[in-house]
PDB file of N, CA and C in Angstrom:
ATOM      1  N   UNK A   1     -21.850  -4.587 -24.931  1.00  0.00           N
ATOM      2  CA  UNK A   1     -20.784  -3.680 -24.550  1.00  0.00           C
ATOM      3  C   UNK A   1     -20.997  -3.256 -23.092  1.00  0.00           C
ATOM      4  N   UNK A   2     -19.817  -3.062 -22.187  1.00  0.00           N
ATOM      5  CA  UNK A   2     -20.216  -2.794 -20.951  1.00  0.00           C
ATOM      6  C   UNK A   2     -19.941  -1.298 -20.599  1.00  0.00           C
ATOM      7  N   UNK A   3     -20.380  -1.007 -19.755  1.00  0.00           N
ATOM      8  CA  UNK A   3     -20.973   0.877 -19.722  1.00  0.00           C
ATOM      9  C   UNK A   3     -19.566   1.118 -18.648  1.00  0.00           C
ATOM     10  N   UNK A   4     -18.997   2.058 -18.950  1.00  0.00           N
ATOM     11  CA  UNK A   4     -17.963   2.765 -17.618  1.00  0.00           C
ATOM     12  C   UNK A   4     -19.114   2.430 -16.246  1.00  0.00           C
ATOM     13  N   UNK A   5     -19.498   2.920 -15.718  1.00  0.00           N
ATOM     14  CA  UNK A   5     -20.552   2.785 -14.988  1.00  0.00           C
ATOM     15  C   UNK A   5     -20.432   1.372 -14.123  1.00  0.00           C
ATOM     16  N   UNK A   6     -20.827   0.416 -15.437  1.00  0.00           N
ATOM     17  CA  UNK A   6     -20.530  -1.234 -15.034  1.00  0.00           C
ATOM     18  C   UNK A   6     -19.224  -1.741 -14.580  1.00  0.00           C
ATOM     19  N   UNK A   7     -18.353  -1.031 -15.502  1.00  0.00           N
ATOM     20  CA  UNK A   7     -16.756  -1.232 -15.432  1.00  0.00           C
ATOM     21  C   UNK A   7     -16.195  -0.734 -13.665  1.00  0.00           C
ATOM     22  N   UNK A   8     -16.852   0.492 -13.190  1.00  0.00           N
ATOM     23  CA  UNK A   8     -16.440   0.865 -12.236  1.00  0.00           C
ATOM     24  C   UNK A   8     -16.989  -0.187 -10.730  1.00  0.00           C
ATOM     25  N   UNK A   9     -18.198  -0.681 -10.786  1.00  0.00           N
ATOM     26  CA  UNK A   9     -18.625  -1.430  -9.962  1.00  0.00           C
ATOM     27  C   UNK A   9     -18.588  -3.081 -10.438  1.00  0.00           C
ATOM     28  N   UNK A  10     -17.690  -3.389 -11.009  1.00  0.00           N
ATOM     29  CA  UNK A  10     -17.162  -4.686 -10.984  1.00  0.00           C
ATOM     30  C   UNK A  10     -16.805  -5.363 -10.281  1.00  0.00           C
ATOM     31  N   UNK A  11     -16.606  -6.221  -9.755  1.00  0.00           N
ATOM     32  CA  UNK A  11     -15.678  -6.993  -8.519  1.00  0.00           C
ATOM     33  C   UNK A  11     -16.338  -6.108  -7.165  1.00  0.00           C
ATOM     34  N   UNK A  12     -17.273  -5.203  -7.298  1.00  0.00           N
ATOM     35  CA  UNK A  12     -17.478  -4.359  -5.735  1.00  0.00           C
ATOM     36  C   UNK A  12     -18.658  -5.192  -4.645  1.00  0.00           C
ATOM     37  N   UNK A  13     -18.053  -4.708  -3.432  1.00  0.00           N
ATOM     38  CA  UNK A  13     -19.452  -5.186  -3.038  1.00  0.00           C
ATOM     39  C   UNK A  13     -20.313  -4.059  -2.679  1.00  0.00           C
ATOM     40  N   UNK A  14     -21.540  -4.084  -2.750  1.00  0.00           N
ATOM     41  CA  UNK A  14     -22.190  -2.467  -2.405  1.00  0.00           C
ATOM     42  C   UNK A  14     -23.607  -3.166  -1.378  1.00  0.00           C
ATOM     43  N   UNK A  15     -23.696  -1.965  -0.466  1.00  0.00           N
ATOM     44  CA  UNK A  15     -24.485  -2.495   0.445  1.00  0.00           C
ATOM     45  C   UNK A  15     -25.525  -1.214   0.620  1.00  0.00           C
ATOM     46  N   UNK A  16     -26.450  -1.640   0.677  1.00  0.00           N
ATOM     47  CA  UNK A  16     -27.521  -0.512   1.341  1.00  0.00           C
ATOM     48  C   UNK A  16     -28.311  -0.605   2.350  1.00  0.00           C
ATOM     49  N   UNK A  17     -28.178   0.712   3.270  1.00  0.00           N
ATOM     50  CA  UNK A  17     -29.229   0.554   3.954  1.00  0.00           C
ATOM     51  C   UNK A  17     -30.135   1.779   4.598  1.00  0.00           C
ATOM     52  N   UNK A  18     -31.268   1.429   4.773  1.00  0.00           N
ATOM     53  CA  UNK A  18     -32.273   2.593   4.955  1.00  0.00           C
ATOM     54  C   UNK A  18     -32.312   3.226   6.035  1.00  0.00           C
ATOM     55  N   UNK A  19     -32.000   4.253   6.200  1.00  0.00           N
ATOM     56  CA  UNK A  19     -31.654   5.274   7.391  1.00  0.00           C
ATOM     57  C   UNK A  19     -33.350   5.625   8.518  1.00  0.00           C
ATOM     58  N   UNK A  20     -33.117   5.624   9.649  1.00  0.00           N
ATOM     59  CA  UNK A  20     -34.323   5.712  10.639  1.00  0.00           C
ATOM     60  C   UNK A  20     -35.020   6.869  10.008  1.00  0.00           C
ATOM     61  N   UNK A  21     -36.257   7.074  10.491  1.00  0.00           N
ATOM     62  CA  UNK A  21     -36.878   8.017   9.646  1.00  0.00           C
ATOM     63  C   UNK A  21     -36.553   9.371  10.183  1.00  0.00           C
ATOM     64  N   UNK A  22     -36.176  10.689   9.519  1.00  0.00           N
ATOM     65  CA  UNK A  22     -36.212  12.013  10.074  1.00  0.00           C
ATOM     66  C   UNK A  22     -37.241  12.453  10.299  1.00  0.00           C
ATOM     67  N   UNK A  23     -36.994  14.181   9.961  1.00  0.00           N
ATOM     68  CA  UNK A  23     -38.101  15.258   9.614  1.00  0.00           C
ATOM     69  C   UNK A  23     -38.420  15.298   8.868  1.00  0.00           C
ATOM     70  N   UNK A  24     -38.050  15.054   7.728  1.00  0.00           N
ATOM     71  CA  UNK A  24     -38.829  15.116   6.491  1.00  0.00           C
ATOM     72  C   UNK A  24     -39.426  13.687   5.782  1.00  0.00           C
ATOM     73  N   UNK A  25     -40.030  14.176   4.666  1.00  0.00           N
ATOM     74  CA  UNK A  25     -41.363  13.280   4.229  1.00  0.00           C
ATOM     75  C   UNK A  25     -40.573  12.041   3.345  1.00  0.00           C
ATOM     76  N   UNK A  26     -39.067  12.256   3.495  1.00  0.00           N
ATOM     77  CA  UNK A  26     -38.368  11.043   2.636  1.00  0.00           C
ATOM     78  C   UNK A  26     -37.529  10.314   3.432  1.00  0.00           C
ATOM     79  N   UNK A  27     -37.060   8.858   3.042  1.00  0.00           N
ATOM     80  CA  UNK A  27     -36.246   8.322   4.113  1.00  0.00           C
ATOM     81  C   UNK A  27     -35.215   8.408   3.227  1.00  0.00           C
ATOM     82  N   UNK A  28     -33.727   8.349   4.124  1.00  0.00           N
ATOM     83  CA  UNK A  28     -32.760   8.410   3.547  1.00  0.00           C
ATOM     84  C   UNK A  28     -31.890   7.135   3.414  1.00  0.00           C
ATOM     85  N   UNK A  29     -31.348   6.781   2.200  1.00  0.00           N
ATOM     86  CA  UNK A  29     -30.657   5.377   2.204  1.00  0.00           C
ATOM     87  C   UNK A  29     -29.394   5.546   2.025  1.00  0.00           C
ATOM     88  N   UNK A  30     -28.463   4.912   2.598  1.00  0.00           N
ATOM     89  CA  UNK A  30     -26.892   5.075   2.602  1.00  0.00           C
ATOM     90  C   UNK A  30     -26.377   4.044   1.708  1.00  0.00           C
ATOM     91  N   UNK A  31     -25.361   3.858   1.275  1.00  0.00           N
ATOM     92  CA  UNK A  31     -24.937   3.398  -0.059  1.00  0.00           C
ATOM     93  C   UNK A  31     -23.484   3.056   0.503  1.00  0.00           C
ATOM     94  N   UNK A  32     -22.618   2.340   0.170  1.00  0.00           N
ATOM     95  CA  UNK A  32     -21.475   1.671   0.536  1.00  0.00           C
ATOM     96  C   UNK A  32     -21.152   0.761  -0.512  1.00  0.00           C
ATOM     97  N   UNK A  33     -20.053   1.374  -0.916  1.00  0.00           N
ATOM     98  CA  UNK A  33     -19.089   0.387  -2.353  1.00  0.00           C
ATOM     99  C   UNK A  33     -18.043   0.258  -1.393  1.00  0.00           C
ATOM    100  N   UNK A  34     -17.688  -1.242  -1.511  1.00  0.00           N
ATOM    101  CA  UNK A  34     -16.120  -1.671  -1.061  1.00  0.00           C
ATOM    102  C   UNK A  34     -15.985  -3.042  -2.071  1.00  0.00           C
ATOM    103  N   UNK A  35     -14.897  -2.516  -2.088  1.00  0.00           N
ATOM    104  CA  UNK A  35     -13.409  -3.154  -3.421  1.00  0.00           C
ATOM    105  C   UNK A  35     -13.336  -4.418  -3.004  1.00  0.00           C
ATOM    106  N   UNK A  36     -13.663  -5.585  -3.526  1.00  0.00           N
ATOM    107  CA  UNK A  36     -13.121  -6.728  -3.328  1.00  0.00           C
ATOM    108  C   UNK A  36     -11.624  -6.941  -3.327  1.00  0.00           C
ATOM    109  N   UNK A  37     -10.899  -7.221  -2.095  1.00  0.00           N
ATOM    110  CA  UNK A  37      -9.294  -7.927  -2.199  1.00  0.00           C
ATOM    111  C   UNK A  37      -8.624  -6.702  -1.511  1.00  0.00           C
ATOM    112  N   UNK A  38      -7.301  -6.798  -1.281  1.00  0.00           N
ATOM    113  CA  UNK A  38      -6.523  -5.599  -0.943  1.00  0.00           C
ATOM    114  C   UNK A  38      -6.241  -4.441  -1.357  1.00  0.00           C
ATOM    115  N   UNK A  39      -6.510  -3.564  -0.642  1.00  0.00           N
ATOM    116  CA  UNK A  39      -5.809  -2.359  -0.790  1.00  0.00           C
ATOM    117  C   UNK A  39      -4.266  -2.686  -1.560  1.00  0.00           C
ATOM    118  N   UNK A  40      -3.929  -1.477  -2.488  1.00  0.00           N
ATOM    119  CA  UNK A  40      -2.984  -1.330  -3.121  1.00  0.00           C
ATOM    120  C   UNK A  40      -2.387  -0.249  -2.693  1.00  0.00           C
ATOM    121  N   UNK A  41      -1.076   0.006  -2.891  1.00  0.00           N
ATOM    122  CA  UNK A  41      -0.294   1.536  -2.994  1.00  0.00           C
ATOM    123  C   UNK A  41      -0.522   1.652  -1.857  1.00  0.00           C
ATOM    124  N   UNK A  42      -0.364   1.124  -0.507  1.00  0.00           N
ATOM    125  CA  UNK A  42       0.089   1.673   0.630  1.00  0.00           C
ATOM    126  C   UNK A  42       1.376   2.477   0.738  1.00  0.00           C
ATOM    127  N   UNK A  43       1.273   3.441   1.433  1.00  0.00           N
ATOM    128  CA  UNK A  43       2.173   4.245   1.566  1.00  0.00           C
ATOM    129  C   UNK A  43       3.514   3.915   2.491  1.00  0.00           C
ATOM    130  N   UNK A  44       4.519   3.442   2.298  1.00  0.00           N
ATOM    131  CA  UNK A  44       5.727   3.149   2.414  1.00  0.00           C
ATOM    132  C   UNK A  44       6.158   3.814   4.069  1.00  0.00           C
ATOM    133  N   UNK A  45       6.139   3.368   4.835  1.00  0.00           N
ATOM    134  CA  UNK A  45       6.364   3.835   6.118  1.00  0.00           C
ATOM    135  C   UNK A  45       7.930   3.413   6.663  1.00  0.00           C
ATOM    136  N   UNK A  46       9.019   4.584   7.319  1.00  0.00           N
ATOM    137  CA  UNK A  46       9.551   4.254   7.658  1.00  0.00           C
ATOM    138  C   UNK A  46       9.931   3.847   8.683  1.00  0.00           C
ATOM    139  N   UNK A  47      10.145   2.699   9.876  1.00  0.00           N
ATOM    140  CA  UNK A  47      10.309   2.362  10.788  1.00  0.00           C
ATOM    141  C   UNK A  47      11.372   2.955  11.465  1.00  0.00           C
ATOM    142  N   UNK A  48      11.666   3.517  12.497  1.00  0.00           N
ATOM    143  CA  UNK A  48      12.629   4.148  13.788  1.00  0.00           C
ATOM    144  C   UNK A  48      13.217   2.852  14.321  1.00  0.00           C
ATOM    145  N   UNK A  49      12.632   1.709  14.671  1.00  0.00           N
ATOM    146  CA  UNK A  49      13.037   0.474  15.190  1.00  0.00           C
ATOM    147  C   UNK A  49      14.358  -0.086  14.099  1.00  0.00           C
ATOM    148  N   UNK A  50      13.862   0.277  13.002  1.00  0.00           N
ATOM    149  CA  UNK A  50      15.035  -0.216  12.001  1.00  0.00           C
ATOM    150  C   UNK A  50      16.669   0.360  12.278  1.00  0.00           C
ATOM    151  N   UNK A  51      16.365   1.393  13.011  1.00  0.00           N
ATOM    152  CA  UNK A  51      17.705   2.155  13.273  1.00  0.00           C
ATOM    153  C   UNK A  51      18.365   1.187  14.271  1.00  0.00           C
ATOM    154  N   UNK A  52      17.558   1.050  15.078  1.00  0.00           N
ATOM    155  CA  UNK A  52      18.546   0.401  16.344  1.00  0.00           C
ATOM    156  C   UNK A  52      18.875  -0.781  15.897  1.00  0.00           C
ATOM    157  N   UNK A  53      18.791  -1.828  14.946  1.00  0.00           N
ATOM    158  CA  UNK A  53      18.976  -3.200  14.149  1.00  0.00           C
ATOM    159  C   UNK A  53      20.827  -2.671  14.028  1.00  0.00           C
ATOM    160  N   UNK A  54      21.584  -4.064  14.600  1.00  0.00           N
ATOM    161  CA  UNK A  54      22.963  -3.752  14.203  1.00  0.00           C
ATOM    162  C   UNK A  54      23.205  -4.163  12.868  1.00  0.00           C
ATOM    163  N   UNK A  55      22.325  -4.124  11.728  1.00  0.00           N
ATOM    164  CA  UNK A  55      22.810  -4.684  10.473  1.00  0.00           C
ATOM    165  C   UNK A  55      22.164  -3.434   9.928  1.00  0.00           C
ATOM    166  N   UNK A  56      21.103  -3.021  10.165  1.00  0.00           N
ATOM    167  CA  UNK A  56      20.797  -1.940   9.408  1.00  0.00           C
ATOM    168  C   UNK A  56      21.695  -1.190   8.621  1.00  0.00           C
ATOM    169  N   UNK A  57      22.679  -0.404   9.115  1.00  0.00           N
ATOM    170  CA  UNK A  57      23.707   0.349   8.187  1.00  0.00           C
ATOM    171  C   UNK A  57      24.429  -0.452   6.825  1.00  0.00           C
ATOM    172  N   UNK A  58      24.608  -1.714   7.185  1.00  0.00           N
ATOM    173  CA  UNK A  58      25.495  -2.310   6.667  1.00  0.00           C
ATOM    174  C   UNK A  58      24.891  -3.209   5.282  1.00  0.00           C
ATOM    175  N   UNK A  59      23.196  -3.677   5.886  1.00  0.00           N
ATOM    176  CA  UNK A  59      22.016  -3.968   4.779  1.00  0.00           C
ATOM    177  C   UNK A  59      22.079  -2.654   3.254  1.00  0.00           C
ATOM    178  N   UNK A  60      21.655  -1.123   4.276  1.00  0.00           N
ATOM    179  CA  UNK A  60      21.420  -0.469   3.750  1.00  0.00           C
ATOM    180  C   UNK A  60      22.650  -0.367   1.900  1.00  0.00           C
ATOM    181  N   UNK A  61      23.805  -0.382   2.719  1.00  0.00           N
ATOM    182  CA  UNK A  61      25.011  -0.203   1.830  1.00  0.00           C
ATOM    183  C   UNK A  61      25.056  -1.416   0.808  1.00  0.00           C
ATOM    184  N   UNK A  62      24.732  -2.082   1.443  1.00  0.00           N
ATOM    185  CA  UNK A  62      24.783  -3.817   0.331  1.00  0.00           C
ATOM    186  C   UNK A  62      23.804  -3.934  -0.800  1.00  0.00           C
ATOM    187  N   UNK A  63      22.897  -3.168  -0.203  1.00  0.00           N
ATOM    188  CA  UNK A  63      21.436  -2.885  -0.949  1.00  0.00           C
ATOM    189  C   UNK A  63      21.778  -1.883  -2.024  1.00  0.00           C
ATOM    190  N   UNK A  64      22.239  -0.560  -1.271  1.00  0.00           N
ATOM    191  CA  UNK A  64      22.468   0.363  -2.842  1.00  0.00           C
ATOM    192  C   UNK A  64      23.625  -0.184  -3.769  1.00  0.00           C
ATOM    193  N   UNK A  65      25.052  -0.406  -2.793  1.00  0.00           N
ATOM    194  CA  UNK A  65      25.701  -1.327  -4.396  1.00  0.00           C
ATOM    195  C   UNK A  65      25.075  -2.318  -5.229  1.00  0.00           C
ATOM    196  N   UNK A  66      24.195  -3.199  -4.797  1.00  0.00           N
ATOM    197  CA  UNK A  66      23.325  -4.362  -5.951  1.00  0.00           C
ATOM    198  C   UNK A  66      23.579  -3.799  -7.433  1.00  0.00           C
ATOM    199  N   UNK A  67      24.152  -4.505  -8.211  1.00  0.00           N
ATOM    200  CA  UNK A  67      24.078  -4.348  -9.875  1.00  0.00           C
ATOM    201  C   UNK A  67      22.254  -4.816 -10.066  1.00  0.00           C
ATOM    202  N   UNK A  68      21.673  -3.420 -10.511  1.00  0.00           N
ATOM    203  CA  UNK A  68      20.094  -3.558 -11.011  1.00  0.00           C
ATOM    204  C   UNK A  68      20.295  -4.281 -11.782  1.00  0.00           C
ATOM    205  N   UNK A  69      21.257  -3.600 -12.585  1.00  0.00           N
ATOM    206  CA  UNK A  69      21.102  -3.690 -14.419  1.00  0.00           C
ATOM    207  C   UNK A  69      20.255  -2.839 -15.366  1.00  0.00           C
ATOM    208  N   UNK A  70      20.203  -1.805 -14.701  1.00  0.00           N
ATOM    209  CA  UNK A  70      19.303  -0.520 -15.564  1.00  0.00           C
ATOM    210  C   UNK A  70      20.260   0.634 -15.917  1.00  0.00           C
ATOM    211  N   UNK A  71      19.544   0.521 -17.027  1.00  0.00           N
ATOM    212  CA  UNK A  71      20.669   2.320 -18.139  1.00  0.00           C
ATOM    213  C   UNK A  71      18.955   3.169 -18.073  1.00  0.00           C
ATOM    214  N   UNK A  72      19.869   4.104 -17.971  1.00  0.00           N
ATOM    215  CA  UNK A  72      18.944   5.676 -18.031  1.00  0.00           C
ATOM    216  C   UNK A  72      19.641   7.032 -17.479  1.00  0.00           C
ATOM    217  N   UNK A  73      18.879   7.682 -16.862  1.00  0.00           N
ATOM    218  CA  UNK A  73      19.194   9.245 -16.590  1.00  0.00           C
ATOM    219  C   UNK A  73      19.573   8.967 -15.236  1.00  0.00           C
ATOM    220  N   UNK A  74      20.319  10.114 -14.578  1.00  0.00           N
ATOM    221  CA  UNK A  74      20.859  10.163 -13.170  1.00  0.00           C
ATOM    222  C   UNK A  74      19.195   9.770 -12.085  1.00  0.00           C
ATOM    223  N   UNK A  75      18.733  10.562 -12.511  1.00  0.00           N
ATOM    224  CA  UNK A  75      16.806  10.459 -11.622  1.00  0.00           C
ATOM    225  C   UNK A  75      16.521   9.443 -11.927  1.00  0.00           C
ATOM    226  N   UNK A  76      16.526   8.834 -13.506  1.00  0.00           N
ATOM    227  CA  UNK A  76      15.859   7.398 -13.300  1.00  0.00           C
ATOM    228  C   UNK A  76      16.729   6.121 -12.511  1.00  0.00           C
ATOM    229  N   UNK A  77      17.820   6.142 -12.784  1.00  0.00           N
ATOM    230  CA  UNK A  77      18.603   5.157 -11.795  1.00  0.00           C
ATOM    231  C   UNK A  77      18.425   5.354 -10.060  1.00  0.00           C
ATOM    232  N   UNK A  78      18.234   6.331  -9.930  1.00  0.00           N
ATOM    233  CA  UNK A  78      18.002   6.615  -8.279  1.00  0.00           C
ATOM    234  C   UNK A  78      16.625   6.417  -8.148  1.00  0.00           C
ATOM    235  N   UNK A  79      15.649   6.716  -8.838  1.00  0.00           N
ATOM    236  CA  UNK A  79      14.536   6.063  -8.442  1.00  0.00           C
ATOM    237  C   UNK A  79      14.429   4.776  -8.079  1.00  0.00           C
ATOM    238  N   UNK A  80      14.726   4.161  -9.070  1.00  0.00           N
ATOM    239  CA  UNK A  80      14.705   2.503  -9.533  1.00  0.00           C
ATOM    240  C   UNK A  80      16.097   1.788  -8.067  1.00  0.00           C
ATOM    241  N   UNK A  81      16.747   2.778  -7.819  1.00  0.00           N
ATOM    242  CA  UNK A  81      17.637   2.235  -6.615  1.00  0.00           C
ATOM    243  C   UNK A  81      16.518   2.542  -5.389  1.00  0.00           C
ATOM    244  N   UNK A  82      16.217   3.852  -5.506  1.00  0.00           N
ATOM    245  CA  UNK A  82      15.784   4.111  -3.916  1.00  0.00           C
ATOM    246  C   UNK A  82      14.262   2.391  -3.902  1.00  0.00           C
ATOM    247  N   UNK A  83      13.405   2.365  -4.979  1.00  0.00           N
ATOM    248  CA  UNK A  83      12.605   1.658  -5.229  1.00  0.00           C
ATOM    249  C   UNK A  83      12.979   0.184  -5.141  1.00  0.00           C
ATOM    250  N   UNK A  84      13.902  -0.339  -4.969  1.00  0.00           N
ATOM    251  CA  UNK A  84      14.360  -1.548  -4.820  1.00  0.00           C
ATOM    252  C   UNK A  84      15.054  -1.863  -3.112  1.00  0.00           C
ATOM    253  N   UNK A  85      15.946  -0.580  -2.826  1.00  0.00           N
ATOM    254  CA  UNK A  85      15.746  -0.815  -1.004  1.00  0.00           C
ATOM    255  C   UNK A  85      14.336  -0.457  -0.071  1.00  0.00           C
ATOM    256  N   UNK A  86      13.239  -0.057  -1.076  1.00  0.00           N
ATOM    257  CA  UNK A  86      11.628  -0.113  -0.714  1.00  0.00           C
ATOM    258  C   UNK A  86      11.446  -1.461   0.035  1.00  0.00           C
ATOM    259  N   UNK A  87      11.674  -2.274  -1.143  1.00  0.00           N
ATOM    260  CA  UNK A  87      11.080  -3.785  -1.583  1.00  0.00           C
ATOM    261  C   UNK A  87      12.168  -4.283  -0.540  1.00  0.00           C
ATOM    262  N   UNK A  88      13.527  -4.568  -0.197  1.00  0.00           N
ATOM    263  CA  UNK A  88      14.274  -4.844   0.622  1.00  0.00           C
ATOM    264  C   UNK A  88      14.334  -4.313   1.705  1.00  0.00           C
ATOM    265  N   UNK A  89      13.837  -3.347   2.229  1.00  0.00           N
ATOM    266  CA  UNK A  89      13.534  -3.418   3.699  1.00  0.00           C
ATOM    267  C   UNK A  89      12.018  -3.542   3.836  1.00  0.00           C
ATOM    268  N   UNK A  90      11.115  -4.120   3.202  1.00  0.00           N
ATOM    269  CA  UNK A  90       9.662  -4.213   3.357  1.00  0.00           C
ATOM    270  C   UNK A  90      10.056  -5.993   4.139  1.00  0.00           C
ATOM    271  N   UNK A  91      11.252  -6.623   2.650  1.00  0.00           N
ATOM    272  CA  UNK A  91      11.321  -8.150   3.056  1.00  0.00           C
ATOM    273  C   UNK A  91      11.950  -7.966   4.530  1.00  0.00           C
ATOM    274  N   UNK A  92      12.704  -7.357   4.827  1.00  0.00           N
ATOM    275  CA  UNK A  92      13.693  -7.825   5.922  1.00  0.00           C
ATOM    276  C   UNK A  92      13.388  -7.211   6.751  1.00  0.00           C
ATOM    277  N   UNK A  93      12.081  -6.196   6.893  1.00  0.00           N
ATOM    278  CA  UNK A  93      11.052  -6.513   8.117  1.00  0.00           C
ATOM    279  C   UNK A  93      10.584  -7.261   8.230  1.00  0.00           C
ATOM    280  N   UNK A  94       9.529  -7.857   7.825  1.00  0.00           N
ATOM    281  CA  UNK A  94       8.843  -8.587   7.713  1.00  0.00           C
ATOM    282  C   UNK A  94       9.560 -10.043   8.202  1.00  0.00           C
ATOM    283  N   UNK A  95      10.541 -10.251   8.268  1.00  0.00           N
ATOM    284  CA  UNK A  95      11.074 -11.576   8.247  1.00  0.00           C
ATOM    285  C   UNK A  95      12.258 -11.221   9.555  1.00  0.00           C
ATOM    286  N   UNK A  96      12.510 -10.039   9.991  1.00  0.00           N
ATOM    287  CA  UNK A  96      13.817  -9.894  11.625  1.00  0.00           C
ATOM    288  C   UNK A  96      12.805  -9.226  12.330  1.00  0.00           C
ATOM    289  N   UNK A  97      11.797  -8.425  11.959  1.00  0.00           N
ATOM    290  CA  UNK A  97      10.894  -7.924  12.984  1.00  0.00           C
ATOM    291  C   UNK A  97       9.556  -8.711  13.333  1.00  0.00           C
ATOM    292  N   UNK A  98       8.932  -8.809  11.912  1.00  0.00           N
ATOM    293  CA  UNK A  98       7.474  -9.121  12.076  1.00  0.00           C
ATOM    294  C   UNK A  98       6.963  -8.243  12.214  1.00  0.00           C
ATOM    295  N   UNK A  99       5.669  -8.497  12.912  1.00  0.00           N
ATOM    296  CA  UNK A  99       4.636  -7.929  13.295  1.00  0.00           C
ATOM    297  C   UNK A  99       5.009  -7.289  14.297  1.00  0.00           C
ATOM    298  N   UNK A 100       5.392  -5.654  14.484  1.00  0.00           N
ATOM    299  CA  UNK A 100       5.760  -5.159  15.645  1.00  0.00           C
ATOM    300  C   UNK A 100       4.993  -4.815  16.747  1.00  0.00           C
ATOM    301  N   UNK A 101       3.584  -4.386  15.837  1.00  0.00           N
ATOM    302  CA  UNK A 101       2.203  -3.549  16.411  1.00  0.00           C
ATOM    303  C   UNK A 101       1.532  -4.798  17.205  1.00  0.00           C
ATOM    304  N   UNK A 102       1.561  -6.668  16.956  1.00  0.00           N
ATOM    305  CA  UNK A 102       1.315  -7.540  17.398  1.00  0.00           C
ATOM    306  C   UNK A 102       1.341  -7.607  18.921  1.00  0.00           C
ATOM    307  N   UNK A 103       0.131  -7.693  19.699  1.00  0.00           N
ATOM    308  CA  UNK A 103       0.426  -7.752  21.102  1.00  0.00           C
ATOM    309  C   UNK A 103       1.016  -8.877  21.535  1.00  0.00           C
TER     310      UNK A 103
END
């Protein structure tokens, strides 16, 4: 059986290393866990550059009419809308801008 413990340092890489010696009679060792693969749940940034795009307005509108195809509550349909022009202006940066920050 595997221990929470084990479960949490799975896939990690962990590194150590022994700190120069101080004042006192112990040395100190530093410890470093990092996550194999990408970061997840980046936080959704909105671009200012997107404004000046002459399609922008017109994306935006094409995007919220889309038939989802979802039944629910007034909040859950607007989530699931605002959450889908997420994903559609993530693509259509990525593909009319690029890499903006790119020197």
């Amino acid at each position: 059986m595997i221990s929470l413990k084990d479960l949490m340092l799975l896939n990690k890489e962990i590194i150590t290393e022994i700190l120069p010696f101080g004042d006192s009679y112990h040395w100190s060792v530093q410890i470093k866990i990092k996550g194999i693969g990408t970061p997840r749940n980046r936080p959704f940034i909105f671009e200012n550059i997107w404004l000046s795009h002459p399609d922008f307005g017109s994306n935006i509108e094409k995007w919220w009419l889309e038939d989802l195809q979802f039944q629910g509550s007034s909040m859950f349909l607007l989530r699931k809308r605002l959450k889908h022009i997420k994903m559609k202006l993530k693509y259509w940066n990525k593909n009319d801008f690029g890499n903006i920050f790119a020197d």
